[in-house]
Protein backbone atom coordinates (compact mmCIF):
# COMPACT_ATOMS: atom_id res chain seq x y z
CA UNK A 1 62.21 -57.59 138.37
CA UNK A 2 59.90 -59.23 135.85
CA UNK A 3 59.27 -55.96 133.93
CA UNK A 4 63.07 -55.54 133.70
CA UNK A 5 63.87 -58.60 131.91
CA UNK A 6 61.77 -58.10 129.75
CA UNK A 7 62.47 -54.52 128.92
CA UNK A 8 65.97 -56.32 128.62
CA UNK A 9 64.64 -59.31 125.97
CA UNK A 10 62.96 -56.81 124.15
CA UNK A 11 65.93 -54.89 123.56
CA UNK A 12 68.31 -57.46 123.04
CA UNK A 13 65.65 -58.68 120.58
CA UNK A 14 65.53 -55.03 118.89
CA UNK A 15 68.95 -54.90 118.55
CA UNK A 16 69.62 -58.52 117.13
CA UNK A 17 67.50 -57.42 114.49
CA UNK A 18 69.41 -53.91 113.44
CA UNK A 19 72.52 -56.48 113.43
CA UNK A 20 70.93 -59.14 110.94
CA UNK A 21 70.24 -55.52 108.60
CA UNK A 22 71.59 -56.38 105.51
CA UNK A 23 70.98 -53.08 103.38
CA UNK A 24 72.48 -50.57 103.73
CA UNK A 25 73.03 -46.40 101.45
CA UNK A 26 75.21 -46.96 98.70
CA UNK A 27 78.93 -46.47 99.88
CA UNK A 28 80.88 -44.17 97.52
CA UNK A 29 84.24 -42.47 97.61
CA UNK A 30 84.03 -38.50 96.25
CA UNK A 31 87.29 -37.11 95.27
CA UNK A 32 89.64 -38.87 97.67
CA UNK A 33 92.71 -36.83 97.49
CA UNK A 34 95.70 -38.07 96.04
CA UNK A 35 99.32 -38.07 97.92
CA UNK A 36 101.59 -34.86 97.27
CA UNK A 37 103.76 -36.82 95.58
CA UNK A 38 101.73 -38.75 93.34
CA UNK A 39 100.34 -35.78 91.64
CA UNK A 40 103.30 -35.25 89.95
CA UNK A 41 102.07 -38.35 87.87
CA UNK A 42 100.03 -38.18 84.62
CA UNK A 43 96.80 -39.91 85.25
CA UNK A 44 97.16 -42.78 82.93
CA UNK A 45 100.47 -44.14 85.91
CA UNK A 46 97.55 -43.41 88.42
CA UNK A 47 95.33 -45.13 86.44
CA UNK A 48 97.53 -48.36 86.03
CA UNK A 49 98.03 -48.49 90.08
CA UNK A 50 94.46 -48.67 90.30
CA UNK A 51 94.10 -51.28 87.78
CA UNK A 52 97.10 -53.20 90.19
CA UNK A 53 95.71 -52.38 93.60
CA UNK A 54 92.03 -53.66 92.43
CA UNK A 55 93.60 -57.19 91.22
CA UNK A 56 94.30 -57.51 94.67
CA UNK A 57 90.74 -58.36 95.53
CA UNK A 58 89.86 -59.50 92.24
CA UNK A 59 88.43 -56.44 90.74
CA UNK A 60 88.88 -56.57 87.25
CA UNK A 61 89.46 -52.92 86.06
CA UNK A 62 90.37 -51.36 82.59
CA UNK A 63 90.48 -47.97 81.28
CA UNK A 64 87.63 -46.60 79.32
CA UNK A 65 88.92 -43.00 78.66
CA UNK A 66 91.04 -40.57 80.19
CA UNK A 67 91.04 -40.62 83.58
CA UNK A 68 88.12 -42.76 83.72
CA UNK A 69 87.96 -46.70 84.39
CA UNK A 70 85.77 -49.41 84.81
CA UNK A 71 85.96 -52.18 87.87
CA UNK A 72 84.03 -55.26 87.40
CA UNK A 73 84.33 -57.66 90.80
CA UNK A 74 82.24 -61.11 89.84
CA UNK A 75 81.90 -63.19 93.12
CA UNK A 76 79.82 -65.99 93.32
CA UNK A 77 76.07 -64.88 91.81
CA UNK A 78 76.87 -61.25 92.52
CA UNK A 79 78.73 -58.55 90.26
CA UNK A 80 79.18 -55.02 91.12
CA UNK A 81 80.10 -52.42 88.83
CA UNK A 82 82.12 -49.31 89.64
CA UNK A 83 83.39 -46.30 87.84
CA UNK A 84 86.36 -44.96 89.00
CA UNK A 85 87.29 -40.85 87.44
CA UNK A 86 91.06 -40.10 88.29
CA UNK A 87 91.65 -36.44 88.10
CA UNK A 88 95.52 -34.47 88.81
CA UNK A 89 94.60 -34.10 92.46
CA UNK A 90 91.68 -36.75 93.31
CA UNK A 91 89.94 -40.21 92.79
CA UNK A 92 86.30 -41.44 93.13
CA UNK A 93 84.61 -44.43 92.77
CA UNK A 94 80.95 -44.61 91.76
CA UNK A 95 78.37 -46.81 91.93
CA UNK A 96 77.32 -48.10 88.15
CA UNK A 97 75.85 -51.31 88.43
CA UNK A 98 74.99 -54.51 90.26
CA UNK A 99 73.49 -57.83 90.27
CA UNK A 100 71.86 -59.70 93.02
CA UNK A 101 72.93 -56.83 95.61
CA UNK A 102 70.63 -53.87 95.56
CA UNK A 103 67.86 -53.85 97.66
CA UNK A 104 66.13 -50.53 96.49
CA UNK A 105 65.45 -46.98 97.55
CA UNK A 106 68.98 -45.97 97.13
CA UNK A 107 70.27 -49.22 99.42
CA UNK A 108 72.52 -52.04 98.79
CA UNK A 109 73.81 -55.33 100.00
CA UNK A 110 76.48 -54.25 102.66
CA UNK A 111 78.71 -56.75 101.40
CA UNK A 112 79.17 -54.25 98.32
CA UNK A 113 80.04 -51.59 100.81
CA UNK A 114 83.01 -53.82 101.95
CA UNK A 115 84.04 -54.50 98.73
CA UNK A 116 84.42 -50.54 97.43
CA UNK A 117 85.85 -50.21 101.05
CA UNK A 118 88.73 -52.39 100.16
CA UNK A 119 89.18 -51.58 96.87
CA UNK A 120 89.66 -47.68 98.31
CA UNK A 121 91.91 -48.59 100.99
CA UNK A 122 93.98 -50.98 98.16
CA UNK A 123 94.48 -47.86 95.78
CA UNK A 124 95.19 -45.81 98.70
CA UNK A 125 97.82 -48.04 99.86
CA UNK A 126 99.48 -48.53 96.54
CA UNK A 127 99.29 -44.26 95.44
CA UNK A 128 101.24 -44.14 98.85
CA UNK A 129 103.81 -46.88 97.71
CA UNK A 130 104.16 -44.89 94.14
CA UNK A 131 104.82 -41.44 95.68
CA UNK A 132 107.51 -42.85 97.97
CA UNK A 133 108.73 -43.52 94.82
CA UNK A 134 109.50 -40.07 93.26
């Protein structure tokens, strides 16, 4: 019975520790399609629901060419820097930069993670708003 508990300890132990992991790969969205009907848009009424839909969660985003933007979310003593490309059928958002968040070899602060996971499901929710539009 001893030998159980502490096969159990030494697991719960184990997996307290993968739960306390802070890093983890960098979270990017690649070509996220865009709803039927909003494709019928020009990019640049894409673009400005994205720049909407990131102000939700205080991304500050502006346009730095066609079909290509910038989001900038400062919180606290960490910034993370996306780009976002905005093509006829698709969207992605990149990682570009950081402060106080990556950890190395490719990993990053999963609070970032959340934060690019939001700002998807924001732009996704407002592209569906703006082709029930049409």
């Amino acid at each position: 019975m001893t030998r159980l508990l502490l096969l159990v300890a030494i697991a719960a132990g184990l997996f307290g520790l993968a739960a306390c992991n802070r890093q983890q790969p960098i979270f990017e969205v690649v070509n996220s399609p865009l709803p039927f009907e909003a494709k019928q848009y020009p990019t640049e009424t894409i673009a400005r629901h994205i720049i909407v839909a990131g102000a939700q969660h205080n991304w500050e985003i502006r346009q730095i060419g066609v079909g290509h933007l910038k989001g900038v979310l400062n919180l606290r003593q960490h910034v993370a820097v996306v780009d976002i490309f905005v093509t006829a059928d698709s969207y992605s958002i990149r990682y570009s930069n950081e402060s106080n968040l990556k950890t190395g070899d490719g990993t990053i602060h999963k609070q970032y993670n959340a934060w690019v996971r939001n700002l998807d499901r924001d732009i996704r929710t407002h592209l569906r708003v703006l082709a029930t539009r049409i």
